[in-house]
Structures are given as structure tokens and as C-alpha cells.
Protein backbone atom coordinates (compact mmCIF):
# COMPACT_ATOMS: atom_id res chain seq x y z
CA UNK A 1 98.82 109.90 118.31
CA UNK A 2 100.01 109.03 114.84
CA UNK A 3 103.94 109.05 114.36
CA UNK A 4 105.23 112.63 113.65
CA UNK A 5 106.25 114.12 110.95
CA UNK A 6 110.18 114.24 109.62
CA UNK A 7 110.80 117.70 108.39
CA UNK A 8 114.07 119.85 107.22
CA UNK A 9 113.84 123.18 106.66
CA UNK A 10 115.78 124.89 104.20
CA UNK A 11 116.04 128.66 104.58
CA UNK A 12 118.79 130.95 103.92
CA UNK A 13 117.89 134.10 105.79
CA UNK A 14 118.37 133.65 109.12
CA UNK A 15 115.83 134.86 110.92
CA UNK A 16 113.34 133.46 108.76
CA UNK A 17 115.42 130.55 109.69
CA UNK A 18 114.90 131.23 114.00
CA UNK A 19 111.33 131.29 113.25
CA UNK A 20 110.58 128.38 111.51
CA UNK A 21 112.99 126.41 113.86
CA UNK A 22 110.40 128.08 116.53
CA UNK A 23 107.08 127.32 115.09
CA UNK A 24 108.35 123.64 114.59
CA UNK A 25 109.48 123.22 118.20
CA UNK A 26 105.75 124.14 118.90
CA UNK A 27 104.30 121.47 117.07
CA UNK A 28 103.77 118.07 118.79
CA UNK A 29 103.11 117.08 114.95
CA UNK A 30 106.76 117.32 114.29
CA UNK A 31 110.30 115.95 114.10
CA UNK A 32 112.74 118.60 113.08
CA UNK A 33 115.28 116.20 111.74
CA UNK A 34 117.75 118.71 110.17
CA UNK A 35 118.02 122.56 109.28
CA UNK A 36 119.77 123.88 106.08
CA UNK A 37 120.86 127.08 104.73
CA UNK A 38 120.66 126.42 100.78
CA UNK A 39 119.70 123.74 98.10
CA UNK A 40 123.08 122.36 98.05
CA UNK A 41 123.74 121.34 101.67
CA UNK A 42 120.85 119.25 101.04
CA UNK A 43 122.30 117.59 98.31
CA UNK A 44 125.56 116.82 99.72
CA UNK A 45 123.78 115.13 102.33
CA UNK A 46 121.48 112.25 102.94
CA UNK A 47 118.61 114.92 103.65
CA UNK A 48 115.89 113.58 102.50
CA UNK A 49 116.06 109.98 102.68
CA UNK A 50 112.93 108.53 104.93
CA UNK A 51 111.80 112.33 104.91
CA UNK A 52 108.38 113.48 104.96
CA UNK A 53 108.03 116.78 104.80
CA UNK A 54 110.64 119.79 103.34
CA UNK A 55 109.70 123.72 104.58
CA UNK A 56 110.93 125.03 101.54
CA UNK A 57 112.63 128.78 100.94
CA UNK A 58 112.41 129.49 97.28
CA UNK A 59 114.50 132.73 96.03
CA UNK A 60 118.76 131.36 97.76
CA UNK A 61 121.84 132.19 97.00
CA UNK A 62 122.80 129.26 94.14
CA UNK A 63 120.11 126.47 93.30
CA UNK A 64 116.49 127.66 93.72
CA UNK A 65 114.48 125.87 95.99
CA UNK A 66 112.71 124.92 92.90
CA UNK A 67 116.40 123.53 91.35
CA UNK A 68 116.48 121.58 94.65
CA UNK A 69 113.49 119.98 94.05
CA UNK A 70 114.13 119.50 90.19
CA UNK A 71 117.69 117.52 91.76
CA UNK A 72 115.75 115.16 94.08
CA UNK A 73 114.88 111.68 93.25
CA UNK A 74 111.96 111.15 95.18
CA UNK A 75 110.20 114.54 96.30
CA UNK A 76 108.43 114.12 99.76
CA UNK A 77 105.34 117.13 101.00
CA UNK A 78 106.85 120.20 100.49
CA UNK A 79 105.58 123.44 101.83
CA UNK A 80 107.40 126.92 99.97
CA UNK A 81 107.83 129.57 102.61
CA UNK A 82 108.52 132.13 100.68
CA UNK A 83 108.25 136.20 100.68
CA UNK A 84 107.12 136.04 96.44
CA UNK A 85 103.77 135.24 95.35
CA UNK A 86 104.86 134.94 92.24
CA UNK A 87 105.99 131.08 92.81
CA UNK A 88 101.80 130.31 93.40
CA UNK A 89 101.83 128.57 90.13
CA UNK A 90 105.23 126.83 90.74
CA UNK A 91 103.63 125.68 93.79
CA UNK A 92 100.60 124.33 91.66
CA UNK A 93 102.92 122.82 89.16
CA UNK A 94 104.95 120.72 91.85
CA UNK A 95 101.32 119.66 93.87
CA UNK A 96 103.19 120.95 97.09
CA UNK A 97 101.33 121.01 100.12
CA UNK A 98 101.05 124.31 101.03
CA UNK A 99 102.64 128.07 100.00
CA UNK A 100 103.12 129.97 103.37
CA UNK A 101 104.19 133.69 102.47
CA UNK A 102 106.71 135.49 105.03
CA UNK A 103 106.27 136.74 107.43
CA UNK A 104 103.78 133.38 108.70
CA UNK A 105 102.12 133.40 111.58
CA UNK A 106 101.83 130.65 113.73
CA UNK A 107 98.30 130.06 112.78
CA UNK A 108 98.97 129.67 109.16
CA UNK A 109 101.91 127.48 110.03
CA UNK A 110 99.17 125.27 111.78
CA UNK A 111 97.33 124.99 109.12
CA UNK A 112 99.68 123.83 106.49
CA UNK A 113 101.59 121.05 108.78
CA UNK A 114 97.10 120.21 109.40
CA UNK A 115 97.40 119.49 105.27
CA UNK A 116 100.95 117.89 105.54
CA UNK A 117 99.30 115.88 108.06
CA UNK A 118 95.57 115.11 106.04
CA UNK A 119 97.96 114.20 103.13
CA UNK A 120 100.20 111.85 104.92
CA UNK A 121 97.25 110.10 106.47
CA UNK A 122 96.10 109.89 103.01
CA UNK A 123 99.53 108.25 101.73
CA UNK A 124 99.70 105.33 104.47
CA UNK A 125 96.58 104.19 103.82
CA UNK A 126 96.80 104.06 100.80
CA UNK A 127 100.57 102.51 101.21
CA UNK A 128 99.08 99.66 103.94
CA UNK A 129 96.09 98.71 101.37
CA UNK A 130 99.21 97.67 98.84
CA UNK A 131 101.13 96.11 101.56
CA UNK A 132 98.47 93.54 102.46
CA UNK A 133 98.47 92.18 99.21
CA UNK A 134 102.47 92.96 97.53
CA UNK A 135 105.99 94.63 97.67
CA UNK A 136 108.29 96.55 95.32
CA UNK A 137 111.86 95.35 94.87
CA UNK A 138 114.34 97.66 93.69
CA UNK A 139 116.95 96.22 91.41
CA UNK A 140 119.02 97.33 88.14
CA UNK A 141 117.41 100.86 88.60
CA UNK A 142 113.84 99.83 88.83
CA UNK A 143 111.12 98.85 91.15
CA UNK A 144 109.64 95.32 90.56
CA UNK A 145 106.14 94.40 91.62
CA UNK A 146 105.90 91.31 93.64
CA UNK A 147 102.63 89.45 95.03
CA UNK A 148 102.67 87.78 98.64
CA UNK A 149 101.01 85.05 96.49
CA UNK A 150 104.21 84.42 94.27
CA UNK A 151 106.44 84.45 97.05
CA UNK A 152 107.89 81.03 98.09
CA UNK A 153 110.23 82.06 100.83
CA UNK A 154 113.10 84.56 101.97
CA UNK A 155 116.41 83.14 102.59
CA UNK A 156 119.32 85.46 104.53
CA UNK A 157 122.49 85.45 102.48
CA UNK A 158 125.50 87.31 104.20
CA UNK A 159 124.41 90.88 104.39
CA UNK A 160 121.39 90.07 100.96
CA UNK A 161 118.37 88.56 101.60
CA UNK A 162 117.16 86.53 98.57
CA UNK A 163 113.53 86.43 97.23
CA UNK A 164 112.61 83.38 96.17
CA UNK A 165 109.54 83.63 93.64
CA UNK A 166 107.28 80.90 91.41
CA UNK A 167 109.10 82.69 88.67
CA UNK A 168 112.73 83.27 89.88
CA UNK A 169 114.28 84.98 92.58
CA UNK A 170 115.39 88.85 94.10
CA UNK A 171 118.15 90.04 95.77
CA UNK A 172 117.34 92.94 98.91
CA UNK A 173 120.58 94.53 100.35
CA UNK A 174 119.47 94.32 104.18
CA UNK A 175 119.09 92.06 107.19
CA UNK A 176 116.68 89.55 107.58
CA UNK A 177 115.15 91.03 110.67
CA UNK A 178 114.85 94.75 108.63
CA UNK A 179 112.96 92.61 106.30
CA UNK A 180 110.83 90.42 108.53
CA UNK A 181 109.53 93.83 110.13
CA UNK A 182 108.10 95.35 106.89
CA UNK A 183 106.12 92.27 105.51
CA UNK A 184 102.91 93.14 106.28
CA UNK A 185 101.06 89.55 105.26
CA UNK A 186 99.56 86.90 107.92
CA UNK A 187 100.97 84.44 106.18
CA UNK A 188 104.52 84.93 106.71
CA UNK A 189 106.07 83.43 109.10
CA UNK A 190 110.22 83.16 110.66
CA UNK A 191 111.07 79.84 110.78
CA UNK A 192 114.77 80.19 110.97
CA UNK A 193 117.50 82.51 111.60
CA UNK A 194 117.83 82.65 107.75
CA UNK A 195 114.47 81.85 106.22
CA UNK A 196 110.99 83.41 106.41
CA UNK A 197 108.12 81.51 104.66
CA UNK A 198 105.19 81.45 102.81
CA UNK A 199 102.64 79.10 104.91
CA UNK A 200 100.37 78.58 101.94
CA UNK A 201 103.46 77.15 99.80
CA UNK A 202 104.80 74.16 102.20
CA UNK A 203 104.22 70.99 100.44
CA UNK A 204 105.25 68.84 104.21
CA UNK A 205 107.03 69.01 107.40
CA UNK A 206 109.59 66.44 108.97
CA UNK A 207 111.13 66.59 111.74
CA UNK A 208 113.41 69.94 111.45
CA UNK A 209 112.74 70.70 108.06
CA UNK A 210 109.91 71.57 105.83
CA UNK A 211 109.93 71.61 102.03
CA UNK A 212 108.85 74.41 99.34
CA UNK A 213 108.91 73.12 96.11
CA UNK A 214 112.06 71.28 95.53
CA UNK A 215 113.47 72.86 98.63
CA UNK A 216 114.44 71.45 101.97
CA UNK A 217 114.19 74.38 104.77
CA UNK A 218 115.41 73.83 108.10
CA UNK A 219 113.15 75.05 111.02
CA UNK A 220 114.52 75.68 114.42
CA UNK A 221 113.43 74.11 117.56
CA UNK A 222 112.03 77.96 119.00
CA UNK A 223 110.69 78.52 115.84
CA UNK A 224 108.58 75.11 115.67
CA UNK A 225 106.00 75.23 118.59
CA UNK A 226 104.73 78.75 116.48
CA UNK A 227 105.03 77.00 112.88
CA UNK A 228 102.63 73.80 114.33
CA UNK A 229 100.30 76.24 116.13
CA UNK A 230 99.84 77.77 112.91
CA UNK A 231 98.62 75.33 110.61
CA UNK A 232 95.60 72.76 110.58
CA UNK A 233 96.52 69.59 111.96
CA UNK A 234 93.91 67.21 111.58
């Protein structure tokens, strides 16, 4: 089965509140990750970070759940549960996944976490067709495109891991195993504590060390067996 789901629901009226809590406890396509009783909860928190879904009460006390979503960075699937039909077109205008009016039955429930779901599926593929072939850095604000191709190495640097490119070099704030874990490329491989590699870019090996362009890298002796099984020795 395909990972679940991470969902909040935000809902002020607390029955409508029981219920949802209900119809996602009966859902093996769900992870209930947290439950909130207006917009700004949500935004006092860290809510929606690695979120996937938001069950979404419009008409609350303070921000709308349309000011919530106005207030987010990055908007995951939402679904509006909502009593109003008059937010259709709001629902249209923000491409949510679904408008559930209240009172919902579990069968229409079902059917909108089904689109969550389609959608989703939709999303990773499309995310793992990118990953084969590049990676977005975020620095100063912005995300930066970056090929596997350009990509000399990754070095760990205290708590940063450096991206070393053709063209210059990124900083990630993360480990190196966080970032060893999301490279999706063959062609990467760990050849140290602190260094990840591109195979393609290694001009020779000696010894305990390899070179990348001007570069010495060290390689460790449990890393080495894997490095020499992995390239053509002739």
C-alpha cells in the first residue's frame, strides 16, 4: 500500500470537529497528524510543513479558511468542508481537491480522500521523473535548479552540506545522511563519512583517495570494496 496521507483538520465547531476526527480514523488512507480549531493555531504552528492534505472549515471565528490559505507559503490538497455552497467558486479558484458540504457522509468523505489520493499519485510521479535527472536548492529566498550531471560531489561541513557544481558550489542546512537518502541518481555514491560523489566525474583513484577535478577526496576503507565494484576495471 502506498504511504498514507498527512492530514490536519481545521474545524471550529465541534462536532463537525468529532466527525471528521471519526471518518479519518476510518480510513487506512490516512495519518491524522494534528487537529485545529481556527486559521490561526495553524499559523502559530509548524502545521503544515511535510503536509499533504488540509480538511478545511471555511466560515471561523477570525481568519477564513480562505485567509488561512491566502497566509500559507506552500498550499498542500485541500478539501473545504463546509455548510455554504457559496465558496464552490472559491473552491475552483484555489484548484482544491474536493468541496464536501456538512453534514458529509462517510461515502462522500471516501470519495474525496479517493481524489486526494488520484492527485497525490499524480504529484510523485511526476516529482520521481524530476528526481532521476535534478534537484532544487533553496538559498537567498529561491529555489535553484541543479542537474545530477553538473554535480561534482557533496562534502559534509559541520551541520551544512556543500554542493560542489562545474559552475560553483551550494550550501544545504542538513546532515549528510538526510541528504544521501533523497538523491535519487545511480550514480551517486558515499565514499566517506563527509563526501558523496559523482562516479562519472572521477578523473583517478590511489590508494585512499580519488580526485574530482582539482580535488583530492579521501575514501574510506568500508567504503572502497563498493566504490571498485562499481566501476569498470579493465
Amino acid at each position: 500500500m502506498a504511504e498514507k496521507l498527512k492530514c490536519i483538520i481545521v474545524e471550529d465547531e465541534i462536532m463537525a470537529r468529532k466527525s471528521l476526527i471519526k471518518l479519518c480514523e476510518k480510513s487506512d488512507r490516512l495519518q491524522l497528524v494534528g487537529v485545529y480549531e481556527n486559521a490561526e493555531e495553524v499559523l502559530s504552528s509548524d502545521a503544515t510543513e511535510d503536509l499533504d492534505l488540509i480538511l478545511l472549515d471555511i466560515e471561523m471565528p477570525g481568519k477564513s479558511g480562505l485567509e488561512l490559505l491566502e497566509s500559507l507559503s506552500i498550499i498542500p490538497q485541500v478539501i473545504f468542508t463546509t455548510g455554504n455552497k457559496e465558496y464552490a467558486y472559491d473552491a475552483y479558484e484555489y484548484d482544491v481537491t474536493d468541496f464536501l458540504k456538512k453534514p458529509i457522509t462517510q461515502a462522500r468523505f471516501f470519495k474525496g480522500i479517493d481524489k486526494a489520493v488520484y492527485r497525490q499519485n499524480q504529484l510523485d510521479a511526476i516529482a520521481t521523473a524530476s528526481a532521476r535527472n535534478e534537484i532544487y536548492i533553496k538559498t537567498e529566498g529561491r529555489f535553484v535548479r541543479v542537474s545530477y550531471e553538473s554535480i561534482l560531489y557533496f562534502e559534509n561541513v559541520g551541520d551544512y552540506v556543500k554542493v560542489i557544481t562545474q559552475k560553483g558550489s551550494h550550501i544545504i542546512h542538513g546532515s549528510m545522511k538526510s541528504i544521501a537518502g533523497r538523491i535519487q541518481h545511480p550514480r551517486f555514491m558515499k565514499v566517506h563519512r563527509s563526501y558523496i560523489v559523482n562516479l562519472d566525474k572521477i578523473l583517478d583513484i590511489e590508494d585512499n583517495t580519488l580526485v574530482i577535478a582539482k580535488t583530492v577526496i579521501p575514501i574510506s576503507r568500508a567504503h572502497k570494496p563498493i566504490l571498485m565494484k562499481s566501476i569498470n576495471i579493465l
